[in-house]
C-alpha atoms as a PDB file:
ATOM      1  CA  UNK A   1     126.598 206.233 109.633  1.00  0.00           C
ATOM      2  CA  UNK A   2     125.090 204.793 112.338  1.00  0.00           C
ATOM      3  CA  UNK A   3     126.529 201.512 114.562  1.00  0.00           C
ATOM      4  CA  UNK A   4     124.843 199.191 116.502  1.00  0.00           C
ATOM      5  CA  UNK A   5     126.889 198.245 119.688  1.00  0.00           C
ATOM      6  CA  UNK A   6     125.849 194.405 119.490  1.00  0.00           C
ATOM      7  CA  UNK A   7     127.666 192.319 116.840  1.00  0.00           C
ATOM      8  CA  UNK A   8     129.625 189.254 115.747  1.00  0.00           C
ATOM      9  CA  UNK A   9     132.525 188.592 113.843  1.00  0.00           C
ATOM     10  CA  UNK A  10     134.873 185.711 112.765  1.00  0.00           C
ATOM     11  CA  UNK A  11     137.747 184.731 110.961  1.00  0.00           C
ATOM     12  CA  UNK A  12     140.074 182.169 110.237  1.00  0.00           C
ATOM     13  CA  UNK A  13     144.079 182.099 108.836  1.00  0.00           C
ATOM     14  CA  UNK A  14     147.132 179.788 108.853  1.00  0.00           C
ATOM     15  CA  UNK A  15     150.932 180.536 109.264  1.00  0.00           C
ATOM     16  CA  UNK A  16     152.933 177.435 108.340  1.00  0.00           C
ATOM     17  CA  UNK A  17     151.576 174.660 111.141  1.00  0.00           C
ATOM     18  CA  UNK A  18     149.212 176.920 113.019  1.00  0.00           C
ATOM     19  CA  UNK A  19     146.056 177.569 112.275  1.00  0.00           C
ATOM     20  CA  UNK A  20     143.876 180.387 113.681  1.00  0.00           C
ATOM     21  CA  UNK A  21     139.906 180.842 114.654  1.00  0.00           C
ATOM     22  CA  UNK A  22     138.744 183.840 116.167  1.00  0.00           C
ATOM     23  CA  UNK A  23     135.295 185.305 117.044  1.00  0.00           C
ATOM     24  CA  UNK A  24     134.938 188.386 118.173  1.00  0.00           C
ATOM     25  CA  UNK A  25     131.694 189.041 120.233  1.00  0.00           C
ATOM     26  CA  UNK A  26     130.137 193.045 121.135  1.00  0.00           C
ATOM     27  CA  UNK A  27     127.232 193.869 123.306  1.00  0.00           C
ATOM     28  CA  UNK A  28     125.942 197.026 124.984  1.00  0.00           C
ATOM     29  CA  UNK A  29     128.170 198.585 127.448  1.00  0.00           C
ATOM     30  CA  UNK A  30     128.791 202.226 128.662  1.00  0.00           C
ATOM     31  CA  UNK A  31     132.260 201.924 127.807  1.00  0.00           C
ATOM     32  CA  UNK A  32     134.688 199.788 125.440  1.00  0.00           C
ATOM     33  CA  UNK A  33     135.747 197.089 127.770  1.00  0.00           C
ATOM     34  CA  UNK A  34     137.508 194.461 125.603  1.00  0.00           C
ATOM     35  CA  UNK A  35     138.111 190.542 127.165  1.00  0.00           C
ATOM     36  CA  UNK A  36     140.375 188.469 125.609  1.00  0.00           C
ATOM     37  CA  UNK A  37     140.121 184.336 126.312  1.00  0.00           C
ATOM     38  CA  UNK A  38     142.931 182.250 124.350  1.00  0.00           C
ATOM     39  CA  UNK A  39     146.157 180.165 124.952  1.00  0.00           C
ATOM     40  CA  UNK A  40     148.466 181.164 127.544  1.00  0.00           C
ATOM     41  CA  UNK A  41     151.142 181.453 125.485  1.00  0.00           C
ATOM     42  CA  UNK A  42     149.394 184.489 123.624  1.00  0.00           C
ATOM     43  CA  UNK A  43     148.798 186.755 126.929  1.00  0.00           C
ATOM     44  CA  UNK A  44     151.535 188.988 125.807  1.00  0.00           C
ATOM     45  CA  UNK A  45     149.620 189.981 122.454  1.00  0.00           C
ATOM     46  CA  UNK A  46     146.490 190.765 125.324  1.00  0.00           C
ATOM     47  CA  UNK A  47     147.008 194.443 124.489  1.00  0.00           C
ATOM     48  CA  UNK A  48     147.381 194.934 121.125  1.00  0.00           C
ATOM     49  CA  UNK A  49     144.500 193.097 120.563  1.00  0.00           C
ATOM     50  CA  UNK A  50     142.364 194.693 123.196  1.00  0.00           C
ATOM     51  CA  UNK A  51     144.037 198.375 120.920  1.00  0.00           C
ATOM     52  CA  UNK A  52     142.810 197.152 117.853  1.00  0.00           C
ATOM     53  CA  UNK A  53     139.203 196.574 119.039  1.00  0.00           C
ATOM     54  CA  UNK A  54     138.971 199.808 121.034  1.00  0.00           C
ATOM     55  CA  UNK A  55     139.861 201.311 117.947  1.00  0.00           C
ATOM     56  CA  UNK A  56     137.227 200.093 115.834  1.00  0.00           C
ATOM     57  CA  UNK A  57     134.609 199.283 118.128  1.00  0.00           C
ATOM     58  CA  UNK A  58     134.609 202.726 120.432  1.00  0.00           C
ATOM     59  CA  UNK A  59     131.865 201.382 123.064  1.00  0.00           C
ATOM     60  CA  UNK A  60     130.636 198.071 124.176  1.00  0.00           C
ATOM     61  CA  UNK A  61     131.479 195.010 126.062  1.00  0.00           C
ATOM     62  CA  UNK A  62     133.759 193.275 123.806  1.00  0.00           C
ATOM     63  CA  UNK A  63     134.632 189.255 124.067  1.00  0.00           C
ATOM     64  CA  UNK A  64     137.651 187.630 121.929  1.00  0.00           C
ATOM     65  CA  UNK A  65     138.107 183.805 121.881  1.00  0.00           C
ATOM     66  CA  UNK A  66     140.593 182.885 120.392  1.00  0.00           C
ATOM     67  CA  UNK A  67     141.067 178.542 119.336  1.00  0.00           C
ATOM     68  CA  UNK A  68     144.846 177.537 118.109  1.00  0.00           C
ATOM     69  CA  UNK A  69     145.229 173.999 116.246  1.00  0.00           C
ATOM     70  CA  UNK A  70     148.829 173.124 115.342  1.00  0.00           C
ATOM     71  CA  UNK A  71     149.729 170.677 112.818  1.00  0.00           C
ATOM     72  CA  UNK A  72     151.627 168.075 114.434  1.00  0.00           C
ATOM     73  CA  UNK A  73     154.818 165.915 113.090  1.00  0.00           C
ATOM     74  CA  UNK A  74     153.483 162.445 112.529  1.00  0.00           C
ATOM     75  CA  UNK A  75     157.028 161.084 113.624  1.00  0.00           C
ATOM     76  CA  UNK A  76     158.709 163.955 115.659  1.00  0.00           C
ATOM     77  CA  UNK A  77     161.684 164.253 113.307  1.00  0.00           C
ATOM     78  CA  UNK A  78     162.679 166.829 110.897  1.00  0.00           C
ATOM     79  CA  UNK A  79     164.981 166.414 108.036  1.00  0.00           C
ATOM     80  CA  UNK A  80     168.382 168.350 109.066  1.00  0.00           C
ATOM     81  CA  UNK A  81     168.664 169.354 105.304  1.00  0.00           C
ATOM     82  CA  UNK A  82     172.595 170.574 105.532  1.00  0.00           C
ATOM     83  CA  UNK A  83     173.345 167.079 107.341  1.00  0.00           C
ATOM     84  CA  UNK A  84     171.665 165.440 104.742  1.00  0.00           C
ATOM     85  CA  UNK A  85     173.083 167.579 101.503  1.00  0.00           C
ATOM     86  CA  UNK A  86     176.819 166.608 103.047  1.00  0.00           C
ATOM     87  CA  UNK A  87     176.319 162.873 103.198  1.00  0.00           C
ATOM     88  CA  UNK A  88     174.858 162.716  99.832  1.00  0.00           C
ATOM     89  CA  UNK A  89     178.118 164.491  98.711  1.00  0.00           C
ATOM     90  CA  UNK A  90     180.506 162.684 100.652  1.00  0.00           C
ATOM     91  CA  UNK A  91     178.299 159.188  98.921  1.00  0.00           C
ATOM     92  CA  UNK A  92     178.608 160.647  95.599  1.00  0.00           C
ATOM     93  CA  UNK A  93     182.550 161.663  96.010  1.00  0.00           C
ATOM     94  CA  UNK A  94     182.897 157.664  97.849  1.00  0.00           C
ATOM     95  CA  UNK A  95     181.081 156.030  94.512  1.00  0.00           C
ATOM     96  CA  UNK A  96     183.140 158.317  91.991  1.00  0.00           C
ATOM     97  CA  UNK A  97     186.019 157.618  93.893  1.00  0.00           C
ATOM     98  CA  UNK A  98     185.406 153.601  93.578  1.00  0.00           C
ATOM     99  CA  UNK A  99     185.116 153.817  90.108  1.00  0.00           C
ATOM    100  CA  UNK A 100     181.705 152.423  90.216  1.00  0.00           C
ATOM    101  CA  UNK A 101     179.199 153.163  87.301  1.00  0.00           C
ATOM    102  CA  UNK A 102     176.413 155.970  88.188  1.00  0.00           C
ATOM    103  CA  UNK A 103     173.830 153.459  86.044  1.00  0.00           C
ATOM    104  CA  UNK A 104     174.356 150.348  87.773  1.00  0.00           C
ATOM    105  CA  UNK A 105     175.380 152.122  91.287  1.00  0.00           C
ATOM    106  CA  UNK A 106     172.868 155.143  92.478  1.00  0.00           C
ATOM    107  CA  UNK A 107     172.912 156.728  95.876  1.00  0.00           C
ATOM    108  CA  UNK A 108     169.362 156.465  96.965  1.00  0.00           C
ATOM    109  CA  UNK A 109     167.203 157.376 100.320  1.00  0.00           C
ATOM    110  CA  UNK A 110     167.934 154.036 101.778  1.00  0.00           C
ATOM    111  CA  UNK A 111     171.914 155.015 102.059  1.00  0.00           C
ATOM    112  CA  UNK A 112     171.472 158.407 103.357  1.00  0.00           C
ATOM    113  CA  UNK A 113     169.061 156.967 106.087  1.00  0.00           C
ATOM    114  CA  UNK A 114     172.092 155.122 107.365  1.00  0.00           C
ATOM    115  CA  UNK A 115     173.237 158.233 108.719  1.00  0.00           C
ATOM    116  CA  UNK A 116     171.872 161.112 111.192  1.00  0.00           C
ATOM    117  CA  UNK A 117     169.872 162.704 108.624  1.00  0.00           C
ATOM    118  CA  UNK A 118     166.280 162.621 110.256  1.00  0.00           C
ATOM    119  CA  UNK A 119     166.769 164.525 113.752  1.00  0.00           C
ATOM    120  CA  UNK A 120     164.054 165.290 116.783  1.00  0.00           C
ATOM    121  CA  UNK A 121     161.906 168.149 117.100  1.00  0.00           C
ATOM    122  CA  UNK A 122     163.277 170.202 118.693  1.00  0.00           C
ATOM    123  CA  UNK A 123     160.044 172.947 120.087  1.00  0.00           C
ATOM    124  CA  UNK A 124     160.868 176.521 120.312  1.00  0.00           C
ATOM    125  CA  UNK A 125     158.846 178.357 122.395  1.00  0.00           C
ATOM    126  CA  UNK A 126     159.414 181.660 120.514  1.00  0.00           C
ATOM    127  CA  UNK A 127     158.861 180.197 117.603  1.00  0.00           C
ATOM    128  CA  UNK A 128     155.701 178.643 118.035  1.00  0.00           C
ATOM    129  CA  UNK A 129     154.607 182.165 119.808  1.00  0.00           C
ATOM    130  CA  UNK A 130     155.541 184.558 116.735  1.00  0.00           C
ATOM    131  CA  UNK A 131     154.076 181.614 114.185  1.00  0.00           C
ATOM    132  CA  UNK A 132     150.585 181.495 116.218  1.00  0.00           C
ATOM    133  CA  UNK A 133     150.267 185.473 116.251  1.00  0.00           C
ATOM    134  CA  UNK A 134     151.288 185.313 112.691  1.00  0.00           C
ATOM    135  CA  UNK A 135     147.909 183.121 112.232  1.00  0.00           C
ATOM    136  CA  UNK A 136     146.261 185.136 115.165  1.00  0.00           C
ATOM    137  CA  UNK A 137     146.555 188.420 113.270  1.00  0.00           C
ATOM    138  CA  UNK A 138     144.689 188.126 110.275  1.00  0.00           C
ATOM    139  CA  UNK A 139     141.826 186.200 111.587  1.00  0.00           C
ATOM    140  CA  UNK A 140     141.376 189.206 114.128  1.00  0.00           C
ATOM    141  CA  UNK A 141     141.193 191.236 111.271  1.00  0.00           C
ATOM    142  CA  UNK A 142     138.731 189.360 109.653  1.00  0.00           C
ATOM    143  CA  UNK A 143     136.659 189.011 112.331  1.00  0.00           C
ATOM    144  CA  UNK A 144     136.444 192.789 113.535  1.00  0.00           C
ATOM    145  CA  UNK A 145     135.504 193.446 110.054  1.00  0.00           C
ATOM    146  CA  UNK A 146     132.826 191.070 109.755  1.00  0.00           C
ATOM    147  CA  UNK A 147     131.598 192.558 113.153  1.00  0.00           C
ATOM    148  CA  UNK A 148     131.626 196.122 111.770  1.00  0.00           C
ATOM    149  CA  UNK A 149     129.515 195.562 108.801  1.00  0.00           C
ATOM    150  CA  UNK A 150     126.888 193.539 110.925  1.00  0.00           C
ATOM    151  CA  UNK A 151     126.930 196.693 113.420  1.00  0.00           C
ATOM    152  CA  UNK A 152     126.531 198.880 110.337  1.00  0.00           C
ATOM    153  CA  UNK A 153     123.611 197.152 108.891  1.00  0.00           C
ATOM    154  CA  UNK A 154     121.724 196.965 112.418  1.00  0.00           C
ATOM    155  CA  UNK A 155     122.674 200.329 112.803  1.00  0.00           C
ATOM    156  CA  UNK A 156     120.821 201.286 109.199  1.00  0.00           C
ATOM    157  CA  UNK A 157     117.599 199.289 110.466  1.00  0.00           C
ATOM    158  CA  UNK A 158     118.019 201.034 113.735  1.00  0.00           C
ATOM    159  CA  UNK A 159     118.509 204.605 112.335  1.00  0.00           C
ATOM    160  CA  UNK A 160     115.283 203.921 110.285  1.00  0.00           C
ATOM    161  CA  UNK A 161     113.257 202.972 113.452  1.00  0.00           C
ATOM    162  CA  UNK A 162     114.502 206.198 115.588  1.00  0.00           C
ATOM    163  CA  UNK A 163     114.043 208.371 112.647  1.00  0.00           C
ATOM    164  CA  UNK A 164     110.395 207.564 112.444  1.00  0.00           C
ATOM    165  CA  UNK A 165     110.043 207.901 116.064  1.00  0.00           C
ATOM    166  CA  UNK A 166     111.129 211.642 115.832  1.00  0.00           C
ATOM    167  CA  UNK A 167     108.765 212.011 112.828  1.00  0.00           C
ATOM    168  CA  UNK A 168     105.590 210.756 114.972  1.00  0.00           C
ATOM    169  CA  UNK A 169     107.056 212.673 117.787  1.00  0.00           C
ATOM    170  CA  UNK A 170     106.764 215.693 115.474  1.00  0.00           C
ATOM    171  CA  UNK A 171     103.391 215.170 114.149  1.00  0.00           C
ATOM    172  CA  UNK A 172     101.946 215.183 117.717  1.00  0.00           C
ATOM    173  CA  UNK A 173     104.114 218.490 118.166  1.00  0.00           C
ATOM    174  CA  UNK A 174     102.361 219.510 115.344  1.00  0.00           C
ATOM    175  CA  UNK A 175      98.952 219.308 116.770  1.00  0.00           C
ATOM    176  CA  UNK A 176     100.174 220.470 120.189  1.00  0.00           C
ATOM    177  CA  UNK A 177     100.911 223.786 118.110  1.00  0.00           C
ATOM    178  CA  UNK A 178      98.062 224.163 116.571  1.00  0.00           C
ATOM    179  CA  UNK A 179      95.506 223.354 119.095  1.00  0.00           C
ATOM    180  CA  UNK A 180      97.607 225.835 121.541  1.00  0.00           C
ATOM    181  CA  UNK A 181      96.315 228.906 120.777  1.00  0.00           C
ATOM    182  CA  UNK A 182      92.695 228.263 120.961  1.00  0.00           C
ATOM    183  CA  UNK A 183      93.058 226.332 124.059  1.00  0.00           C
ATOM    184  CA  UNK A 184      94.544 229.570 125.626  1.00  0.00           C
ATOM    185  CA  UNK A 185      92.011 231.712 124.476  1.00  0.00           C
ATOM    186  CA  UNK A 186      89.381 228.785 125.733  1.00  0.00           C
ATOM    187  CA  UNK A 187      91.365 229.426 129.512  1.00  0.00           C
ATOM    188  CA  UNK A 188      91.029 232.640 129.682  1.00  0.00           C
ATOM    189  CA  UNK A 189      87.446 233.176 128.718  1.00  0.00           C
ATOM    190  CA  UNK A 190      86.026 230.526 130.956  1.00  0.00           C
ATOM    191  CA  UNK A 191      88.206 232.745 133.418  1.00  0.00           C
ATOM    192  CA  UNK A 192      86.621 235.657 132.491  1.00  0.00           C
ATOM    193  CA  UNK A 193      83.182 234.353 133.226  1.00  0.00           C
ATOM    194  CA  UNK A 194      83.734 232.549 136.293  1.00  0.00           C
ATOM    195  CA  UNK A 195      85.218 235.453 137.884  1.00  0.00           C
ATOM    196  CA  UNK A 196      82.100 237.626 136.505  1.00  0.00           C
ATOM    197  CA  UNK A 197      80.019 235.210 137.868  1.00  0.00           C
ATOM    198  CA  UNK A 198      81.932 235.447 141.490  1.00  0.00           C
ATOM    199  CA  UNK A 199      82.332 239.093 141.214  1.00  0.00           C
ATOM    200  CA  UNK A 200      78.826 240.388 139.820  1.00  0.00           C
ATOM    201  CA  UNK A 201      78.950 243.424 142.538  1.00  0.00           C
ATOM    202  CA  UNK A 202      80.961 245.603 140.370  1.00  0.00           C
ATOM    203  CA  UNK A 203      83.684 245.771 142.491  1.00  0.00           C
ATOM    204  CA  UNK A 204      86.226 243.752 139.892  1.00  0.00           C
ATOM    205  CA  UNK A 205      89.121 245.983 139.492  1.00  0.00           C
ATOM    206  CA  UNK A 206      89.094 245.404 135.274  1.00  0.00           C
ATOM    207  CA  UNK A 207      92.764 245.931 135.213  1.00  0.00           C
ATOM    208  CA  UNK A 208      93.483 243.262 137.534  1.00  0.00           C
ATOM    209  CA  UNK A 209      91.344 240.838 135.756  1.00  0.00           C
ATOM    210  CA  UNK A 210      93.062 241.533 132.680  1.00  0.00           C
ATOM    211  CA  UNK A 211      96.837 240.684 134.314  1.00  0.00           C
ATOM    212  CA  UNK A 212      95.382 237.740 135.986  1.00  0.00           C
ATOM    213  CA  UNK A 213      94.293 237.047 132.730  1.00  0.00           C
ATOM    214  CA  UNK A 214      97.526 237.455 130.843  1.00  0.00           C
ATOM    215  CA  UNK A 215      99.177 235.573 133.543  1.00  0.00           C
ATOM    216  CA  UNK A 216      97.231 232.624 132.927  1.00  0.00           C
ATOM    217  CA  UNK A 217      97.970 232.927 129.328  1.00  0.00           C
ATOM    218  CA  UNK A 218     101.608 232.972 130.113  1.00  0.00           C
ATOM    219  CA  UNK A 219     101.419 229.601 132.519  1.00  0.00           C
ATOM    220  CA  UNK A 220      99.756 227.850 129.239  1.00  0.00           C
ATOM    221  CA  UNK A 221     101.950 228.990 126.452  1.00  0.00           C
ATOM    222  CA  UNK A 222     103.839 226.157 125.446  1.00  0.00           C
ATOM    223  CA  UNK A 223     105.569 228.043 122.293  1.00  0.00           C
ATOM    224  CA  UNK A 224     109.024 228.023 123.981  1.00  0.00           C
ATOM    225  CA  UNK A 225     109.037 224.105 124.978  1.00  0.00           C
ATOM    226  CA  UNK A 226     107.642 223.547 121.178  1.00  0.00           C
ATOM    227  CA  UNK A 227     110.585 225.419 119.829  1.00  0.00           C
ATOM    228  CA  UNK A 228     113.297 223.459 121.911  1.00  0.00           C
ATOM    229  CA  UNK A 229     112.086 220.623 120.992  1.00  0.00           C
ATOM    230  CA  UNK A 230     112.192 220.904 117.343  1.00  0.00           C
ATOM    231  CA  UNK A 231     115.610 222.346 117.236  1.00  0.00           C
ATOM    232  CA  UNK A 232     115.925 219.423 119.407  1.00  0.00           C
ATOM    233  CA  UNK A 233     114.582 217.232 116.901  1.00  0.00           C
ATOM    234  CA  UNK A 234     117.083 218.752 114.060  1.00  0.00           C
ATOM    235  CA  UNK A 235     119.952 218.099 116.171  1.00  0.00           C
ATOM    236  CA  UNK A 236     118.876 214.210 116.177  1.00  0.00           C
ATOM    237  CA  UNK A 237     118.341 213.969 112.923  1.00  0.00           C
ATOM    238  CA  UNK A 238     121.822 215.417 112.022  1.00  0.00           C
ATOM    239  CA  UNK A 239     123.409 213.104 114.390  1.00  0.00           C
ATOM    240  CA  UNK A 240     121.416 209.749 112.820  1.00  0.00           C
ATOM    241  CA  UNK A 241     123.942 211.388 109.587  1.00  0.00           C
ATOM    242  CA  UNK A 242     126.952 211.535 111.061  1.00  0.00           C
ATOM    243  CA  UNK A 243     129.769 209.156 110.501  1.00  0.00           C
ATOM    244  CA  UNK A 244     130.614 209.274 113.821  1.00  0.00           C
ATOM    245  CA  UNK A 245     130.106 207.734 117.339  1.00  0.00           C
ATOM    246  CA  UNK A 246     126.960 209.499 118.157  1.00  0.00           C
ATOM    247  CA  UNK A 247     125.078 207.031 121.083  1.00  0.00           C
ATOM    248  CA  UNK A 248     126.137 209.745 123.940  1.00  0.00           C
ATOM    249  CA  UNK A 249     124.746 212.219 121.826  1.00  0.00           C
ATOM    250  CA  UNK A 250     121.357 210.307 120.921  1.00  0.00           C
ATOM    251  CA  UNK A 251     121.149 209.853 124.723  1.00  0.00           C
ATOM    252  CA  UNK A 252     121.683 213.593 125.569  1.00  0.00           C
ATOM    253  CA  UNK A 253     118.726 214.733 123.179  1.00  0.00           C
ATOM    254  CA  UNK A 254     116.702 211.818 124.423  1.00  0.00           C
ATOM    255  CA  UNK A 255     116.709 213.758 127.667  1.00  0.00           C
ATOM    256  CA  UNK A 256     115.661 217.004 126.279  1.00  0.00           C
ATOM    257  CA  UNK A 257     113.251 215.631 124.439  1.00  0.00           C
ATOM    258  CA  UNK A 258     111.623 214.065 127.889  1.00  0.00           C
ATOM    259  CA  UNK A 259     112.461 217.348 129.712  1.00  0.00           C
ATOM    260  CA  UNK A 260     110.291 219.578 127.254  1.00  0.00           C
ATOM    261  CA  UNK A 261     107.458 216.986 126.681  1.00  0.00           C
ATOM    262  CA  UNK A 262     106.759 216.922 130.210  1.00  0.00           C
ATOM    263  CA  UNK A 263     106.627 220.685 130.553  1.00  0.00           C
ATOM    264  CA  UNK A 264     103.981 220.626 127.855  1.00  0.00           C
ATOM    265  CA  UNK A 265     102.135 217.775 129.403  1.00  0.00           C
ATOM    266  CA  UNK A 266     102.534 219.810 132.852  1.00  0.00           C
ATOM    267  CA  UNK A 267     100.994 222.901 131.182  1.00  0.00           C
ATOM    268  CA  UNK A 268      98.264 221.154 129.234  1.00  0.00           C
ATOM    269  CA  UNK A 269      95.251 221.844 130.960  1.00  0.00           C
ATOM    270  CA  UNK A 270      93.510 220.044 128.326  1.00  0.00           C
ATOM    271  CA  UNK A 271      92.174 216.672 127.025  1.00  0.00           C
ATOM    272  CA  UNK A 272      93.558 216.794 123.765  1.00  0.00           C
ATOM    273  CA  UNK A 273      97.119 218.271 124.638  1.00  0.00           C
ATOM    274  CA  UNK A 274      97.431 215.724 127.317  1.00  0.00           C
ATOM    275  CA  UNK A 275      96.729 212.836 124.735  1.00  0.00           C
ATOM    276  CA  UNK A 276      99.636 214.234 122.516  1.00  0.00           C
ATOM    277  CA  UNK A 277     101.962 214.517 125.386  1.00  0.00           C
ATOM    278  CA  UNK A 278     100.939 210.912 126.067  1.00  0.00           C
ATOM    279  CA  UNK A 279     101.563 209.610 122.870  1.00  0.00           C
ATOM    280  CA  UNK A 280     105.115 211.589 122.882  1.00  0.00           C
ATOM    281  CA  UNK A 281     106.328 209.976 125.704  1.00  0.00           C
ATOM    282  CA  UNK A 282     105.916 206.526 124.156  1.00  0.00           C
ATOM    283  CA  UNK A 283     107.712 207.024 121.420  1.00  0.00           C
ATOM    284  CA  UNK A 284     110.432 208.678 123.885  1.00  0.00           C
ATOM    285  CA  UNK A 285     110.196 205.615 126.206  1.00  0.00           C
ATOM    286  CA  UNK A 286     111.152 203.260 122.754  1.00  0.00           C
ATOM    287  CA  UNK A 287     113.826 206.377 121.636  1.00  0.00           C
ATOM    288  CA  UNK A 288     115.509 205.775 125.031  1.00  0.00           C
ATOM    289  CA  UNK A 289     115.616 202.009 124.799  1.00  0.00           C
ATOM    290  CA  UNK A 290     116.968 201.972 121.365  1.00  0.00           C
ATOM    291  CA  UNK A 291     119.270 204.961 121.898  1.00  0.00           C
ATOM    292  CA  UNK A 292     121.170 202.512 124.553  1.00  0.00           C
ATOM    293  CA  UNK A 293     122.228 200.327 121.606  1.00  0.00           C
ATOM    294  CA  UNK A 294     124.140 202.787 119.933  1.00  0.00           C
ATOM    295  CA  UNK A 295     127.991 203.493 119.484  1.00  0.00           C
END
């Protein structure tokens, strides 16, 4: 299954009072290079997350922002809950004591807030850390996903465009082929009669004409550079299937491809073969382009 290289991702979660937004950001690049921008006080988790993209992602210049929003405590105090479950005891123990009726003599907020039951904030920095990575680590999750599937469908659209490419690539092969032969035997017999022309004394050594001949025929034959190039174009279309990173690949075959095209256009020697070669090479040209896109 083809990926595209270019993509975008985000995702969102919440641990307790933190709350998590991160977008995750791929574009070309010869290597997976991964950037991560967030709080300070996340550096540490720089590497894993810069891991877990490499892992997915394979190639590209990756970008992760990362946005933190903490829930903050409207007054700065916390309840001290074991403070507060001892006074309402000892209240409870002071009432039954006093032989005071439960009905006519509750124990209510308003006594226990007489004593140290609300307490400051007290911020823990290792706390806060583990709680925003807790919130962190989902949303990266998310996000990377999200990424992926855009870079699969762009890579769908994109193994449809370079798979018709190789199929118009081949159809010009396909004419190259057949016009060959004819255009060799065209060579050699406007050879044969300009040198009969030149050489109308009789002193044309036939057996030399005929190797000259058969050398010629040799310099046009394009068979071999029309047989590399569609094993060539087998190999690409088997790497378009794979479920693998295949962009170096791609690029490798792209090169072959341009290698044996311009042997045939070099051996040409003709209108018609030249036009195909032509035409090859601008498919190639938009093969090369799009090949650079690919994981």
């Amino acid at each position: 299954m083809l990926r595209s290289m270019t993509g975008f991702g985000r995702g969102t979660a919440r641990a307790d009072a933190t709350a998590a937004t991160v977008e995750v950001r791929a574009v070309n690049g010869r290597f997976a290079e991964v950037s991560v921008r967030g709080p300070r006080s996340l550096s540490a988790f720089d590497p894993a997350i810069q891991a877990r993209c490499k892992d997915l992602l394979e190639r590209g210049n990756v970008t992760v922002n990362i946005a933190l929003q903490r829930r903050a405590s409207e007054t700065g105090q916390r309840v001290d809950a074991e403070a507060a479950r001892a006074h309402a005891r000892l209240l409870l123990d002071l009432r039954d004591a006093s032989g005071l009726d439960p009905k006519t003599t509750p124990v209510t907020l308003d006594h226990l807030l007489r004593y140290e039951v609300l307490v400051p904030v007290d911020a823990d920095p290792d706390a806060e850390q583990a709680e925003a990575w807790a919130a962190v680590e989902p949303a990266l999750a998310e996000a990377l996903a999200k990424l992926d599937a855009m870079r699969i469908q762009e890579g769908a659209a994109l193994a449809d465009d370079l798979a018709q490419r190789a199929a118009t690539i081949e159809e010009h092969l396909a004419a190259v082929e057949a016009r060959a032969p004819a255009r060799v035997a065209e060579a050699q017999q406007k050879l044969r009669d300009r040198l009969a022309e030149l050489l109308a004394d009789e002193r044309l050594n036939p057996d030399r004409l005929e190797t000259e001949i058969a050398l010629l025929a040799d310099k046009l034959d394009v068979t071999e550079e029309a047989v590399r190039l569609r094993s060539h174009l087998v190999q690409f279309r088997e790497a378009l299937a794979a479920d693998e990173a295949v962009g170096r690949r791609l690029n490798f075959l792209a090169q072959e491809f341009n290698r044996e095209i311009n042997t045939i256009a070099s051996k040409a020697n003709d209108a018609e073969l030249g036009q195909r070669a032509v035409r090859m090479k601008e498919e190639l040209e938009k093969i090369r382009e799009q090949v650079q896109n690919v994981v």
